[in-house]
C-alpha atoms as a PDB file:
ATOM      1  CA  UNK A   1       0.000   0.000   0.000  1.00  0.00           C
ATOM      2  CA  UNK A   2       1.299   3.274  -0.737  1.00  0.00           C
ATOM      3  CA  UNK A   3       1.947   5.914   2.162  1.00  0.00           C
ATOM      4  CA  UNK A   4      -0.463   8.473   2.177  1.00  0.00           C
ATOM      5  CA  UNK A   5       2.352  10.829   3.505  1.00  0.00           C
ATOM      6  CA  UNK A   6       5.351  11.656   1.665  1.00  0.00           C
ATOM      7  CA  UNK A   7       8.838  12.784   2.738  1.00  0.00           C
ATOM      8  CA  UNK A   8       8.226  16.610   2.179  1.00  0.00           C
ATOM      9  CA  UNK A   9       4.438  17.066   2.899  1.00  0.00           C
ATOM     10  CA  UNK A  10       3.649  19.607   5.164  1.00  0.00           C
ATOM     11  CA  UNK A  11       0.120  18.992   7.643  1.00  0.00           C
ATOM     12  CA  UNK A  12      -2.038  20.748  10.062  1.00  0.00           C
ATOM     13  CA  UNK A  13      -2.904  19.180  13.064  1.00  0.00           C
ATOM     14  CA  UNK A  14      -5.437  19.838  15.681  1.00  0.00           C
ATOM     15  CA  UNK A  15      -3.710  19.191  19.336  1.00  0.00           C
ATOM     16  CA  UNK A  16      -6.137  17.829  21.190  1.00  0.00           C
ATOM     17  CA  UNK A  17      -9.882  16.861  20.669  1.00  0.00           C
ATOM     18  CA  UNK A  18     -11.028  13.497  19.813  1.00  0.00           C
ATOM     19  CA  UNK A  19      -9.406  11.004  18.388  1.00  0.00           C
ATOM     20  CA  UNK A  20     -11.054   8.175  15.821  1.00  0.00           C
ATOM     21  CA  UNK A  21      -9.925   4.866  14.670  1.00  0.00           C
ATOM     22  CA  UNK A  22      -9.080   5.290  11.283  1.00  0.00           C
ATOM     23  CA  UNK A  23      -7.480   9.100  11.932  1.00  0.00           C
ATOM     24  CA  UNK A  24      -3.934  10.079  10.850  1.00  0.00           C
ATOM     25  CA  UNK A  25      -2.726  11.382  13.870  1.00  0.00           C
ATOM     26  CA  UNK A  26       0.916  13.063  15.435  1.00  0.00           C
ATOM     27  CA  UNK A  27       2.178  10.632  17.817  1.00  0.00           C
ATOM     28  CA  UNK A  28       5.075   9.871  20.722  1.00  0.00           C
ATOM     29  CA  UNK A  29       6.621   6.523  21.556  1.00  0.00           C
ATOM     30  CA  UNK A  30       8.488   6.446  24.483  1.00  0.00           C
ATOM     31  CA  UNK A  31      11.497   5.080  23.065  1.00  0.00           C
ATOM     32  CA  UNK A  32      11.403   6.722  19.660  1.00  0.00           C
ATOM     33  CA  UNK A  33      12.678  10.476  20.050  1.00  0.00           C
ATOM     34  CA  UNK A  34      10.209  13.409  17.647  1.00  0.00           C
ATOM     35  CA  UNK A  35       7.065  12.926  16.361  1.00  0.00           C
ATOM     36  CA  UNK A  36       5.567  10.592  14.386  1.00  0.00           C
ATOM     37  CA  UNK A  37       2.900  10.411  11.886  1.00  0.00           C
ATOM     38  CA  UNK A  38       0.680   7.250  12.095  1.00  0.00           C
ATOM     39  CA  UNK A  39      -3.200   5.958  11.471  1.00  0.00           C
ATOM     40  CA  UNK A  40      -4.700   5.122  14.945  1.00  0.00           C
ATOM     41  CA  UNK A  41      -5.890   1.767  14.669  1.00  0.00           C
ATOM     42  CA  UNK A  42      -7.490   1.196  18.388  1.00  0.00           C
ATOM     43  CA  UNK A  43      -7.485   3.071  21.862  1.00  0.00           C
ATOM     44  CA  UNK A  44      -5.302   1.153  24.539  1.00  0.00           C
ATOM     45  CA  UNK A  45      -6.003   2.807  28.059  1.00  0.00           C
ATOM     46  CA  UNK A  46      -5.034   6.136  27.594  1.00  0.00           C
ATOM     47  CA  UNK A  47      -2.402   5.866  24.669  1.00  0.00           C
ATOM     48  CA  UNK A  48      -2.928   4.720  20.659  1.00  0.00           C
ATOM     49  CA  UNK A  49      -1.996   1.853  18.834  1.00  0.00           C
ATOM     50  CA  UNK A  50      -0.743   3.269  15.949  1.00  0.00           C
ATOM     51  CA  UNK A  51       0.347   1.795  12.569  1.00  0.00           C
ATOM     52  CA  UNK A  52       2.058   2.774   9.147  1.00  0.00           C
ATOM     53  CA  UNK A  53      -0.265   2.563   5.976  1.00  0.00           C
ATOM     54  CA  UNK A  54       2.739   0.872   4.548  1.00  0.00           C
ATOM     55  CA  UNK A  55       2.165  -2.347   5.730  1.00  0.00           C
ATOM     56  CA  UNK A  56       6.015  -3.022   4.901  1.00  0.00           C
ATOM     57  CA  UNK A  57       7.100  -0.608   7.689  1.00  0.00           C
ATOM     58  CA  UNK A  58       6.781  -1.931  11.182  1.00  0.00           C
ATOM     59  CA  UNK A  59       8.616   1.115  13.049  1.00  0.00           C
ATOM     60  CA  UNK A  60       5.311   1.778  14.707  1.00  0.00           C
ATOM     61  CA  UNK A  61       3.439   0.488  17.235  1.00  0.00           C
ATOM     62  CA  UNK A  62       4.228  -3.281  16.057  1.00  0.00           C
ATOM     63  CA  UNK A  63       7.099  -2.343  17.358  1.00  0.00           C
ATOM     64  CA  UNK A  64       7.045   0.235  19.790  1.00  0.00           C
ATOM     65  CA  UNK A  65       3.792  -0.385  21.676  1.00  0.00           C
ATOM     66  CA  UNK A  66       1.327   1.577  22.248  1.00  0.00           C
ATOM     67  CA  UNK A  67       1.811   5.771  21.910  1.00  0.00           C
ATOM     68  CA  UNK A  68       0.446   9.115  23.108  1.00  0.00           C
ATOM     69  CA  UNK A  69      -1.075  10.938  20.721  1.00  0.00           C
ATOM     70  CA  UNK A  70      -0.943  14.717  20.666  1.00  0.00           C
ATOM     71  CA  UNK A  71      -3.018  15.436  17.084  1.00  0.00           C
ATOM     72  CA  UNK A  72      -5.146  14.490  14.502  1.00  0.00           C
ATOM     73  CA  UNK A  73      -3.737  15.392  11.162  1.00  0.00           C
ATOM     74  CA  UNK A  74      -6.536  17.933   9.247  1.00  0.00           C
ATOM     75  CA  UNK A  75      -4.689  18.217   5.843  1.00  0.00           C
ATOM     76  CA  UNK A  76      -1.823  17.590   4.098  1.00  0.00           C
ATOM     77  CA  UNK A  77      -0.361  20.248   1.851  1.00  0.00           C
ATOM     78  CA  UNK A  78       2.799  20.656  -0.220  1.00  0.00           C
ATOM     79  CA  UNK A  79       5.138  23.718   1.404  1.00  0.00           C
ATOM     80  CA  UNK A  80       5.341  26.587  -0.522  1.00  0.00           C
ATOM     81  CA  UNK A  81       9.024  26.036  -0.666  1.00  0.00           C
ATOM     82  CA  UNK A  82       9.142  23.593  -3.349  1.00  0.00           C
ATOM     83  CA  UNK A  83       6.904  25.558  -5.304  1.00  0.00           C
ATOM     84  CA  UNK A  84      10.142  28.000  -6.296  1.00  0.00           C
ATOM     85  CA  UNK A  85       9.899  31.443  -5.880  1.00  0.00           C
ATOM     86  CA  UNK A  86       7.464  33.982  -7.848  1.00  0.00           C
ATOM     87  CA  UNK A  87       9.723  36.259 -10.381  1.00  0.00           C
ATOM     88  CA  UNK A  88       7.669  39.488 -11.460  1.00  0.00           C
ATOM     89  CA  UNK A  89       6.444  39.837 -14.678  1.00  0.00           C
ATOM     90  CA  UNK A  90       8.409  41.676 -17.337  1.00  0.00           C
ATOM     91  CA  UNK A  91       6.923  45.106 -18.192  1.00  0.00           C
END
């Protein structure tokens, strides 16, 4: 399956709120330092069980246990930066 992320996308997040199964959301493992970017696939206690739409990659929850979620991803955007920069028009 193919990520639904790229390397490069940019997001918004809500912090907070409720969280769904099914949601992409912004994530912590304990023993995995930054944020990660996961689907939440069922609420254990108070933390996530979280796994990769690549079903290739297990450096998620399969592996880490469950994780504390601080987000639900909104949308997914490209950054302006790769867009180049805007030259004015010739006169």
């Amino acid at each position: 399956m193919v990520p639904t992320l790229r390397n490069g996308d940019a997001v918004v997040v809500r912090r907070g709120g409720r969280i769904r199964v099914g949601d992409v959301v912004i994530g912590r493992f304990d023993e995995v330092p930054g944020l990660v970017v996961k689907r939440a696939v069922r609420a254990v206690g108070d933390r996530w069980w979280l796994e990769s739409d690549n079903e290739f990659v297990t450096d998620d929850s399969r592996r880490h246990g469950p994780a504390v979620v601080d987000g639900r991803v909104l949308l997914r955007y490209l950054p302006f930066r790769t867009l180049g920069r805007l030259r004015p028009s010739p006169r």
